[in-house]
C-alpha atoms as a PDB file:
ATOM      1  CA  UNK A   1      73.764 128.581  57.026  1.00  0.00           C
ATOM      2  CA  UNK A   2      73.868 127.508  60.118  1.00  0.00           C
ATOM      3  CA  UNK A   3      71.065 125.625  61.658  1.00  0.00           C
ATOM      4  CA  UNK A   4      71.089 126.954  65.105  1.00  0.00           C
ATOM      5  CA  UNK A   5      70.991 130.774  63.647  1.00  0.00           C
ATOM      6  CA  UNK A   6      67.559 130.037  62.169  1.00  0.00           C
ATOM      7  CA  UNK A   7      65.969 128.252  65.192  1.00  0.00           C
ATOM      8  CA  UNK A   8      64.846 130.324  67.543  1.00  0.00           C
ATOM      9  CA  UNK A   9      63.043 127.782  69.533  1.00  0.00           C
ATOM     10  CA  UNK A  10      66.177 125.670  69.785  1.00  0.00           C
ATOM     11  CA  UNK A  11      68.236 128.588  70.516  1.00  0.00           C
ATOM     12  CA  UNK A  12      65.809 129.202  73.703  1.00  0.00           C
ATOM     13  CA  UNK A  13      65.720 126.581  74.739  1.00  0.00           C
ATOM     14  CA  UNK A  14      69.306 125.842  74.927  1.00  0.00           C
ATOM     15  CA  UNK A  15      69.962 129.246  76.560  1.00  0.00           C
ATOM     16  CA  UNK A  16      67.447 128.143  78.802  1.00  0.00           C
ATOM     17  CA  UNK A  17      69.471 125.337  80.414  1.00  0.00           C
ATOM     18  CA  UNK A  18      72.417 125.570  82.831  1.00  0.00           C
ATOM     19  CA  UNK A  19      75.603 126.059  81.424  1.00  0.00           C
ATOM     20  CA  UNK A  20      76.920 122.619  82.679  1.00  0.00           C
ATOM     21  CA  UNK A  21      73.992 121.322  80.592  1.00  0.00           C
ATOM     22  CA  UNK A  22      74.187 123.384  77.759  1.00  0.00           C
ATOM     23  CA  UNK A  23      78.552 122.438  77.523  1.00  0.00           C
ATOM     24  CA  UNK A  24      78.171 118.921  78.123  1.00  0.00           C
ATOM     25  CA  UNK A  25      75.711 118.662  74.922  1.00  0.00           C
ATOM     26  CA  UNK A  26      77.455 121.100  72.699  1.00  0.00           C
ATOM     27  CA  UNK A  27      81.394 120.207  73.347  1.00  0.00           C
ATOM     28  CA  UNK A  28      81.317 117.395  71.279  1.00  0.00           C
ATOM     29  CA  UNK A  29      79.906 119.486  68.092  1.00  0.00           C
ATOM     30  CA  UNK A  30      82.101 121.593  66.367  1.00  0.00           C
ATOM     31  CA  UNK A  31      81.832 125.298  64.767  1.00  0.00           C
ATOM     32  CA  UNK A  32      78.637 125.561  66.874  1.00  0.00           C
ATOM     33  CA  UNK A  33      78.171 128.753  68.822  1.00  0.00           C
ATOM     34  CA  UNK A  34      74.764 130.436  69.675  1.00  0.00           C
ATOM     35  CA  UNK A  35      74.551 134.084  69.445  1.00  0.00           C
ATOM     36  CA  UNK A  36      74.380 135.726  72.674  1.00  0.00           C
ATOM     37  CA  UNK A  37      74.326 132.804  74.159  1.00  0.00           C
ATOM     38  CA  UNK A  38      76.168 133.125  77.565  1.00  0.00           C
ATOM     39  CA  UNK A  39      79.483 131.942  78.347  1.00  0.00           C
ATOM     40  CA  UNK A  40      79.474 127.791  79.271  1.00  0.00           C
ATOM     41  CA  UNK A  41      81.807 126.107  80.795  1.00  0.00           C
ATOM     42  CA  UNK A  42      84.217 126.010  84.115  1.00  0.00           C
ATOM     43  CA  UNK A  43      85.430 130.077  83.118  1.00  0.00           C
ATOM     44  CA  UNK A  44      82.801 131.224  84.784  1.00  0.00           C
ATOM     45  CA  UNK A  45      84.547 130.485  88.724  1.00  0.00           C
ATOM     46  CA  UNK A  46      87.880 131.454  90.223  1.00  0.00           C
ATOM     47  CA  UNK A  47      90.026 128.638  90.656  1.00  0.00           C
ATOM     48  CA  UNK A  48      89.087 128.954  94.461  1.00  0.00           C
ATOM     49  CA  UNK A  49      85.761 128.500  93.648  1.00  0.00           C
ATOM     50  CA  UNK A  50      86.399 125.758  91.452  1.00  0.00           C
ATOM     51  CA  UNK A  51      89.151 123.904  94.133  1.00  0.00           C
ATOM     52  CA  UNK A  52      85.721 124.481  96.443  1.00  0.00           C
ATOM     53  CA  UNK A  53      83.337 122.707  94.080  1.00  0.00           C
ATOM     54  CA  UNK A  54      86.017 119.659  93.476  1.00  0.00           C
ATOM     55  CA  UNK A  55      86.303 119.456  97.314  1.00  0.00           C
ATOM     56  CA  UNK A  56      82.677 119.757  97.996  1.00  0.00           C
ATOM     57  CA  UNK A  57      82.591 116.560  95.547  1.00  0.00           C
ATOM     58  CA  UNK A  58      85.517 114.793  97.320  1.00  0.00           C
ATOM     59  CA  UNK A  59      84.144 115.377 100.970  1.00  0.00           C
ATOM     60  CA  UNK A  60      80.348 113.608  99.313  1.00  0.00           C
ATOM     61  CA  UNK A  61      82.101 110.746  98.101  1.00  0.00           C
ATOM     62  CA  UNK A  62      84.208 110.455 101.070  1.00  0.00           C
ATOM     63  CA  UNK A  63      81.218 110.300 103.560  1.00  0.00           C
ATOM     64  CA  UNK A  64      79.359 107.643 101.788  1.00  0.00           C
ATOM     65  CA  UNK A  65      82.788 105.487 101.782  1.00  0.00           C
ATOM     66  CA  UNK A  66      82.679 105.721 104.988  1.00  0.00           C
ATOM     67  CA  UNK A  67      79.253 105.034 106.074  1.00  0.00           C
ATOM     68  CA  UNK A  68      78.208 102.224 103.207  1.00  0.00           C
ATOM     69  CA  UNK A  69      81.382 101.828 101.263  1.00  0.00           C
ATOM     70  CA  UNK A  70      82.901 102.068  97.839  1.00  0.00           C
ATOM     71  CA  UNK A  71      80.073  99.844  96.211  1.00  0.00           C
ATOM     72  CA  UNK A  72      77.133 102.737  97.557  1.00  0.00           C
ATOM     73  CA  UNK A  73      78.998 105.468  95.549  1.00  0.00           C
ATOM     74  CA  UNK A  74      76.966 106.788  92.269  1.00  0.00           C
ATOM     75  CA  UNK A  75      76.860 109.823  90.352  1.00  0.00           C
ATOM     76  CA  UNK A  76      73.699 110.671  91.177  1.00  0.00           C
ATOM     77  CA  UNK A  77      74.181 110.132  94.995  1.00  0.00           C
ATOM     78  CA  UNK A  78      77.530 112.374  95.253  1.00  0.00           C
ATOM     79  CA  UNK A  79      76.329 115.042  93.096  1.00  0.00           C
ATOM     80  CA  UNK A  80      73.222 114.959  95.503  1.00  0.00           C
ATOM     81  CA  UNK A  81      75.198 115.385  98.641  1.00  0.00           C
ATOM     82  CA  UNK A  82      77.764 117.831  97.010  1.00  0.00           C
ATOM     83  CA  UNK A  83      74.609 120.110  96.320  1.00  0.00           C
ATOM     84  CA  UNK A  84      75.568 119.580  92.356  1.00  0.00           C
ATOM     85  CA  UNK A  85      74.104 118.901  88.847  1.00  0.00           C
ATOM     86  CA  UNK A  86      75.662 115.386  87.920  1.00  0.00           C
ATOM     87  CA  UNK A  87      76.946 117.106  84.648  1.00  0.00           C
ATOM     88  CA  UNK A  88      78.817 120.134  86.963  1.00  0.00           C
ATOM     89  CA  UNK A  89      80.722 116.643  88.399  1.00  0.00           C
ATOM     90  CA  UNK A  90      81.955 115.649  84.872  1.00  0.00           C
ATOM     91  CA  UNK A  91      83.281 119.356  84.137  1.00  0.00           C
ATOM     92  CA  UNK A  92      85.759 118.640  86.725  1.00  0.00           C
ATOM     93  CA  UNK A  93      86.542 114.982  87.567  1.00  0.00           C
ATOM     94  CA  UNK A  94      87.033 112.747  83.800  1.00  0.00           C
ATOM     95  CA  UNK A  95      85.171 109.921  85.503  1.00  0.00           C
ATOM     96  CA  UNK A  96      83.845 108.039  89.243  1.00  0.00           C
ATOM     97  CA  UNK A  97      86.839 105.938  88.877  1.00  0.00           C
ATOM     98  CA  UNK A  98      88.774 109.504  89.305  1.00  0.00           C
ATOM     99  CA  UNK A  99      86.923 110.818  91.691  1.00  0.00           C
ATOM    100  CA  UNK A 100      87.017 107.734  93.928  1.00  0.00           C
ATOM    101  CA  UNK A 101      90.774 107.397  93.909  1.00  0.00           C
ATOM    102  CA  UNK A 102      90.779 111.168  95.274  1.00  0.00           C
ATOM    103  CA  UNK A 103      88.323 110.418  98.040  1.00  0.00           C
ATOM    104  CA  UNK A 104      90.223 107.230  99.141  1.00  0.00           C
ATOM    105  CA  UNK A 105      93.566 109.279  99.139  1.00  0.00           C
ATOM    106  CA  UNK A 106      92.216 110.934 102.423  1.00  0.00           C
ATOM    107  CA  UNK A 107      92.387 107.382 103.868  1.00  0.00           C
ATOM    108  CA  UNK A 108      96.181 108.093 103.878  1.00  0.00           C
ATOM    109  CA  UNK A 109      95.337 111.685 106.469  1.00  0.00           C
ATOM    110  CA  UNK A 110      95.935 109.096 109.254  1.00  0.00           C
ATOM    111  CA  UNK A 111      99.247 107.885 107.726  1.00  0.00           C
ATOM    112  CA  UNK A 112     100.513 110.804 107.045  1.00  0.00           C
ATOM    113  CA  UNK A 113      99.794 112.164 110.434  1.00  0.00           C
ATOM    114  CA  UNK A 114     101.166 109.490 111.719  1.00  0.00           C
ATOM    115  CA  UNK A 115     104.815 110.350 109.565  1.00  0.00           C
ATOM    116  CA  UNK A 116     104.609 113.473 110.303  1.00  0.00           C
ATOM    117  CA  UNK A 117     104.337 113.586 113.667  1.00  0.00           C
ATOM    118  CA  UNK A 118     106.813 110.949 114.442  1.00  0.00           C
ATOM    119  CA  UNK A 119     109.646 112.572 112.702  1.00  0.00           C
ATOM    120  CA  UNK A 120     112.414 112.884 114.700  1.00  0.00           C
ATOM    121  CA  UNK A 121     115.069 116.019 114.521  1.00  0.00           C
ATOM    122  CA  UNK A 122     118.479 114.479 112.469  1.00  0.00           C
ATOM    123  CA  UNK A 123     116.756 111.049 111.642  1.00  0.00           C
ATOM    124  CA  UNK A 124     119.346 108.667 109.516  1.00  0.00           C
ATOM    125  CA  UNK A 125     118.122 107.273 106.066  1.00  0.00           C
ATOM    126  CA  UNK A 126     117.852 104.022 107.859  1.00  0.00           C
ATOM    127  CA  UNK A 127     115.944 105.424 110.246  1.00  0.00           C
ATOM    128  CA  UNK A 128     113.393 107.332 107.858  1.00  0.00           C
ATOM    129  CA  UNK A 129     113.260 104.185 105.670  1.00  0.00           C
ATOM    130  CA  UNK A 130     112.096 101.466 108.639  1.00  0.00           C
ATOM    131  CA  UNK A 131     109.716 104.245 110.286  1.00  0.00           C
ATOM    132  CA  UNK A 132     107.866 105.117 106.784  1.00  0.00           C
ATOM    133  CA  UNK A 133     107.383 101.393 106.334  1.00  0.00           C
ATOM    134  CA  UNK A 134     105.698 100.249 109.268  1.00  0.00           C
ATOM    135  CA  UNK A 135     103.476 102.828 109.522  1.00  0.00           C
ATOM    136  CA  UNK A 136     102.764 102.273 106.186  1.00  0.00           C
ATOM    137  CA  UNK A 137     102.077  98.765 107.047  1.00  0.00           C
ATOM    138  CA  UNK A 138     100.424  99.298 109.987  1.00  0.00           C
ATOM    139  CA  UNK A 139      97.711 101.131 108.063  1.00  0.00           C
ATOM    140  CA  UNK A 140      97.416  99.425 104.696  1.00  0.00           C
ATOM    141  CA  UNK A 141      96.753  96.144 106.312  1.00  0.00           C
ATOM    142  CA  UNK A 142      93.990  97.840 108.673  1.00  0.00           C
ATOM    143  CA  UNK A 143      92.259  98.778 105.516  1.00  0.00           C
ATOM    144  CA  UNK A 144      93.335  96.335 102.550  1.00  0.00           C
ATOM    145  CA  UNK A 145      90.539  96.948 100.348  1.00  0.00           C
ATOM    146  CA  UNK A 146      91.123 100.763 100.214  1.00  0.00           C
ATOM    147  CA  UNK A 147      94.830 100.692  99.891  1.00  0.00           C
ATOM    148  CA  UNK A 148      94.442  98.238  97.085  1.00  0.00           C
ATOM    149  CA  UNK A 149      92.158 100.177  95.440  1.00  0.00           C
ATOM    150  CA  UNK A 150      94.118 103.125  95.985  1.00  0.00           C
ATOM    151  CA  UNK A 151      97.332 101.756  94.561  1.00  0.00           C
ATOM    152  CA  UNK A 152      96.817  98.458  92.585  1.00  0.00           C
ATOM    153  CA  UNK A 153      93.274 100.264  90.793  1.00  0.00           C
ATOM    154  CA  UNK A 154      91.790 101.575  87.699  1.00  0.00           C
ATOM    155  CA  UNK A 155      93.580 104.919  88.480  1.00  0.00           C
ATOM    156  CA  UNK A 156      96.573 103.832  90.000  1.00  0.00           C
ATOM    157  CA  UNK A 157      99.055 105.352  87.390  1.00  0.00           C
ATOM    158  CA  UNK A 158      97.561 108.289  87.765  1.00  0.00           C
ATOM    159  CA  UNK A 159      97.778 108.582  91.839  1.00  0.00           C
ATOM    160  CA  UNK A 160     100.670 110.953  91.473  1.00  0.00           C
ATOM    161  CA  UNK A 161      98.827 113.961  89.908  1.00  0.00           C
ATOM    162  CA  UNK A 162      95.642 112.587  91.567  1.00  0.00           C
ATOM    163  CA  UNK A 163      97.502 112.880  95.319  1.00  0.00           C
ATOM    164  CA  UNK A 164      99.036 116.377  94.339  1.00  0.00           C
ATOM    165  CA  UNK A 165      95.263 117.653  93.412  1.00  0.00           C
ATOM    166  CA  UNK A 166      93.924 116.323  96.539  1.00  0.00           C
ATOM    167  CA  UNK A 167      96.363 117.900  98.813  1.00  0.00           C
ATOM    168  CA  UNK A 168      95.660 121.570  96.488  1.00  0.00           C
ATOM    169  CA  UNK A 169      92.172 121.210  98.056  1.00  0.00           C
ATOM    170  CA  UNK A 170      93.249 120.109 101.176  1.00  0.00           C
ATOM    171  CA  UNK A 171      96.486 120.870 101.994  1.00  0.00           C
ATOM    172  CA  UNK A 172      95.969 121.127 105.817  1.00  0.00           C
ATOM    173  CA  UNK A 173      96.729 117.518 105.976  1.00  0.00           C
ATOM    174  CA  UNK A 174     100.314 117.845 105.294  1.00  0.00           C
ATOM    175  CA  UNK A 175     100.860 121.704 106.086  1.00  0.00           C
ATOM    176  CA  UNK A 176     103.816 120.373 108.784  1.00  0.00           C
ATOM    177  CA  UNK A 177     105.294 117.840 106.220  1.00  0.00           C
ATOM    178  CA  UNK A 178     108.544 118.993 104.813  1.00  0.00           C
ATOM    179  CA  UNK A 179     111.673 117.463 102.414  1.00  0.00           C
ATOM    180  CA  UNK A 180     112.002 114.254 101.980  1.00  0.00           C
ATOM    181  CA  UNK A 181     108.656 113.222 103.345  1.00  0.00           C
ATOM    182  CA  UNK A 182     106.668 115.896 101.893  1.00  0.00           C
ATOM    183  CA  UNK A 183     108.200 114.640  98.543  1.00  0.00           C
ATOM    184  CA  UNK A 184     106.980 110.937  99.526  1.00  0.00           C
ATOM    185  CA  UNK A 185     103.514 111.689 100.450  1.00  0.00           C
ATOM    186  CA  UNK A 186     102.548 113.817  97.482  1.00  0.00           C
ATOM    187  CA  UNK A 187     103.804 111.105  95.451  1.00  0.00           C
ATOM    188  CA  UNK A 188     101.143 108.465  93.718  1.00  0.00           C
ATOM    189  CA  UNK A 189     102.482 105.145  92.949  1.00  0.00           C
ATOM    190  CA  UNK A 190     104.004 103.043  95.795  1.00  0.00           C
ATOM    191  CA  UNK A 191     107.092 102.519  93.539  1.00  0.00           C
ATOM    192  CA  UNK A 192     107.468 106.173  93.008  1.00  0.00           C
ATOM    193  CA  UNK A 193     106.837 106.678  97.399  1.00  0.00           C
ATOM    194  CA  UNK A 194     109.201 104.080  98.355  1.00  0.00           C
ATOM    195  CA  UNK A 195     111.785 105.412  95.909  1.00  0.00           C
ATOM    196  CA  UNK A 196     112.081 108.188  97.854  1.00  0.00           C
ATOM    197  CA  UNK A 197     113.203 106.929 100.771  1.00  0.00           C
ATOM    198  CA  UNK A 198     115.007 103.819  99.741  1.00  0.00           C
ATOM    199  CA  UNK A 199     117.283 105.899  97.578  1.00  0.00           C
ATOM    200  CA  UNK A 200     119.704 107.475 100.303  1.00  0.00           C
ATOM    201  CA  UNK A 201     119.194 104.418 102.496  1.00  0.00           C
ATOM    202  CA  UNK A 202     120.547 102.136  99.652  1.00  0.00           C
ATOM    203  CA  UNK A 203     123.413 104.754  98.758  1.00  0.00           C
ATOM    204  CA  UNK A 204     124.302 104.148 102.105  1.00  0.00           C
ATOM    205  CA  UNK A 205     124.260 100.421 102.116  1.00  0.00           C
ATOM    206  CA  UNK A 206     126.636 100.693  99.033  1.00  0.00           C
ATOM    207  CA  UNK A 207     123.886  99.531  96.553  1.00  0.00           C
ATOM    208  CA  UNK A 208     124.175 100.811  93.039  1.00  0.00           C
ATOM    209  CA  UNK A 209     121.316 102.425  91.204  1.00  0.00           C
ATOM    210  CA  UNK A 210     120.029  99.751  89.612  1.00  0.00           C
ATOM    211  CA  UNK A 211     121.005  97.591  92.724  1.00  0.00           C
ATOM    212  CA  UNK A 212     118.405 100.085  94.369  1.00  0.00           C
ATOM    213  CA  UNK A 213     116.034 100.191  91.520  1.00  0.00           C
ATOM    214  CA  UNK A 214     116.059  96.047  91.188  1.00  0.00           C
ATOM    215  CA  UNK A 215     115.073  96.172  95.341  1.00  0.00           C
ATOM    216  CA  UNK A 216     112.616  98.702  94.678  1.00  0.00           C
ATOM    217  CA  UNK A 217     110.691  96.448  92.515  1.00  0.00           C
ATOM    218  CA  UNK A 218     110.999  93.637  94.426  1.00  0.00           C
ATOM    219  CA  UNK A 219     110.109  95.525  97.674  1.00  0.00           C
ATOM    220  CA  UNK A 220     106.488  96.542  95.846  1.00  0.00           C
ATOM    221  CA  UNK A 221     105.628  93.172  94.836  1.00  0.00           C
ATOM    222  CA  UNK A 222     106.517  91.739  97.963  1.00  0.00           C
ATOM    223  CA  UNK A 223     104.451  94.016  99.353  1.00  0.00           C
ATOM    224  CA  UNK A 224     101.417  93.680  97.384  1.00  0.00           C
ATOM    225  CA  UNK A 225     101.421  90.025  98.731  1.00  0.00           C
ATOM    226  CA  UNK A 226     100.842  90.951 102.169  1.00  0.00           C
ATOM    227  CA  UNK A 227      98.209  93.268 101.392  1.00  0.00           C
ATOM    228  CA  UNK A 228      96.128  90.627  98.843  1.00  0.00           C
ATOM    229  CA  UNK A 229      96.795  88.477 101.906  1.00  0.00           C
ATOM    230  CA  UNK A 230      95.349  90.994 104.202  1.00  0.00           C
ATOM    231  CA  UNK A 231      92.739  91.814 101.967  1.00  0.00           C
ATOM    232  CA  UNK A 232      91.177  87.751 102.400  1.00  0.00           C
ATOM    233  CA  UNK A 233      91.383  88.255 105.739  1.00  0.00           C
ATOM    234  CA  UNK A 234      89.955  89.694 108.866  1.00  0.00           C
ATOM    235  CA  UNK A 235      92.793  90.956 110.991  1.00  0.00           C
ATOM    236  CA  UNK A 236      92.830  91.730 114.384  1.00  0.00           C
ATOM    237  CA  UNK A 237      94.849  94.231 115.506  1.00  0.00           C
ATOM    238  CA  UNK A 238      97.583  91.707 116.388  1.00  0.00           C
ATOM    239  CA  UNK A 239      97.352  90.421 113.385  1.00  0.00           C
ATOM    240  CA  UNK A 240      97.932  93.518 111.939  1.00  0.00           C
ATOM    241  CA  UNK A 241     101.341  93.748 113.723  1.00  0.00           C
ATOM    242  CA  UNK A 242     101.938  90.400 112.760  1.00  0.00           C
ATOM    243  CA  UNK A 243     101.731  90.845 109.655  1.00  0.00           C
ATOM    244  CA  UNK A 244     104.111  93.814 109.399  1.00  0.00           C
ATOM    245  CA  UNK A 245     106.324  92.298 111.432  1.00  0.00           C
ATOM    246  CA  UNK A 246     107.147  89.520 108.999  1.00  0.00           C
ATOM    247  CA  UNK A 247     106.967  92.337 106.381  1.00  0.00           C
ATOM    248  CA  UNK A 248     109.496  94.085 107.991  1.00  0.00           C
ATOM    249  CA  UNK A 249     111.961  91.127 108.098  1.00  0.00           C
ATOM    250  CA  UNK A 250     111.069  90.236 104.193  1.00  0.00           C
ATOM    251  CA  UNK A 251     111.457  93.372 103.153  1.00  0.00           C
ATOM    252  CA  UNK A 252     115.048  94.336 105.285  1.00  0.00           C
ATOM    253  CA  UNK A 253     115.987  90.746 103.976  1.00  0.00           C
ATOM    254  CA  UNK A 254     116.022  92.076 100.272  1.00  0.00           C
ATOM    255  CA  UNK A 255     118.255  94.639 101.542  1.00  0.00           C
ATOM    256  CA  UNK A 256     120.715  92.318 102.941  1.00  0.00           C
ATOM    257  CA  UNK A 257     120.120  93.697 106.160  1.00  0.00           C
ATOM    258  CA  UNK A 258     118.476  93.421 109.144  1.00  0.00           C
ATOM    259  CA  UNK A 259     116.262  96.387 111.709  1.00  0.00           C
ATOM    260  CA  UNK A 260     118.786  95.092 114.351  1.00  0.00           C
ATOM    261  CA  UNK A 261     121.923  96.296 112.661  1.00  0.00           C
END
């Protein structure tokens, strides 16, 4: 017999709770199911709803980033300022670390803005390649600490379906991106991103694919360099084009070429 059908107490009180609290302490325990009990769990919402309640999450988490910084964030704090139980947060985000990595994605609104409204009509490979680069630069070295958090963190394999979920719930922030680009920026991993773009520019060159996978690789490294460099520093914001600068060169240098050419 099952317990549960011979407890009436426990049975109130468990029907008692909210749903988030009531599915976060039975979804662990098997073959358990309370009669007339009402239905737990995420069903409940439309998945606008539910893109509403991530985002309502994200936007918390984002504004105390920005005011006290990564170290501030808590579950108790963002579910606060989301207007949430802490247990509705885990029915949608598998941990902080997860929810984080979304929030600091929307440190790359600027750079995307930035690609996106610098596009020019019949831009070369070459072209697209430089441009995407030193804006990248430009704003990963402004902000070390996020970017490397963003891309070298606990979540970083998982940026790509991370990114894609982010821009679901926001996708005003790269409504005007298209192709190539749009491809790029809904991509996670900087290998994956620079991939992208490197691909035609190295078919051009006359680089095989593995000639173009090999400077790939070697591209991301470099470039992780910089931005641990960047990261013990406090750059100016001539230091910041310094520093992408000699990026630039490194980088173009790997390519056997030069921005010149």
């Amino acid at each position: 017999m099952n317990l549960l059908d011979t407890s009436n107490d426990l049975a109130y009180l468990l029907n008692s709770l909210p749903n988030d609290l009531v599915y976060l302490s039975l979804c662990r325990i098997p073959h358990i199911r309370l009669r007339g009990s009402r239905k737990m769990g995420r069903s409940k919402y439309s998945p606008e709803a539910r893109n509403a309640i991530m985002a309502a999450f994200v936007k918390a988490t984002k504004e105390i980033i920005a005011a006290e910084g990564v170290d501030a964030v808590s579950i108790r704090r963002v579910s606060s300022a989301a207007g949430y139980s802490s247990a509705t947060l885990y029915l949608y985000f598998e941990d902080m670390n997860e929810l984080v990595t979304m929030s600091l994605i929307s440190d790359l609104s600027a750079y995307a803005r930035d690609i996106i409204n610098t596009t020019p009509e019949n831009e070369t490979p070459r072209g697209e390649y430089l441009r995407s680069w030193r804006i990248f630069c430009n704003h990963a070295f402004a902000n070390p600490s996020v970017f490397l958090g963003l891309f070298y963190g606990p979540q970083s394999q998982n940026v790509d379906a991370i990114a894609k979920k982010y821009y679901e719930l926001f996708p005003e922030e790269v409504e005007r991106a298209s192709g190539r680009m749009l491809n790029m920026l809904e991509r996670g991993t900087l290998s994956a991103r620079n991939l992208v773009v490197l691909d035609s520019f190295g078919h051009d060159l006359g680089f095989s694919d593995e000639d173009i996978s090999l400077a790939n690789d070697l591209t991301i490294a470099y470039f992780r360099s910089f931005l641990m460099d960047a990261c013990e520093r406090n750059l100016s914001e001539e230091d910041v084009q310094a520093l992408t600068d000699r990026f630039m060169k490194g980088a173009l240098f790997l390519l056997r070429t030069s921005e010149e050419e």
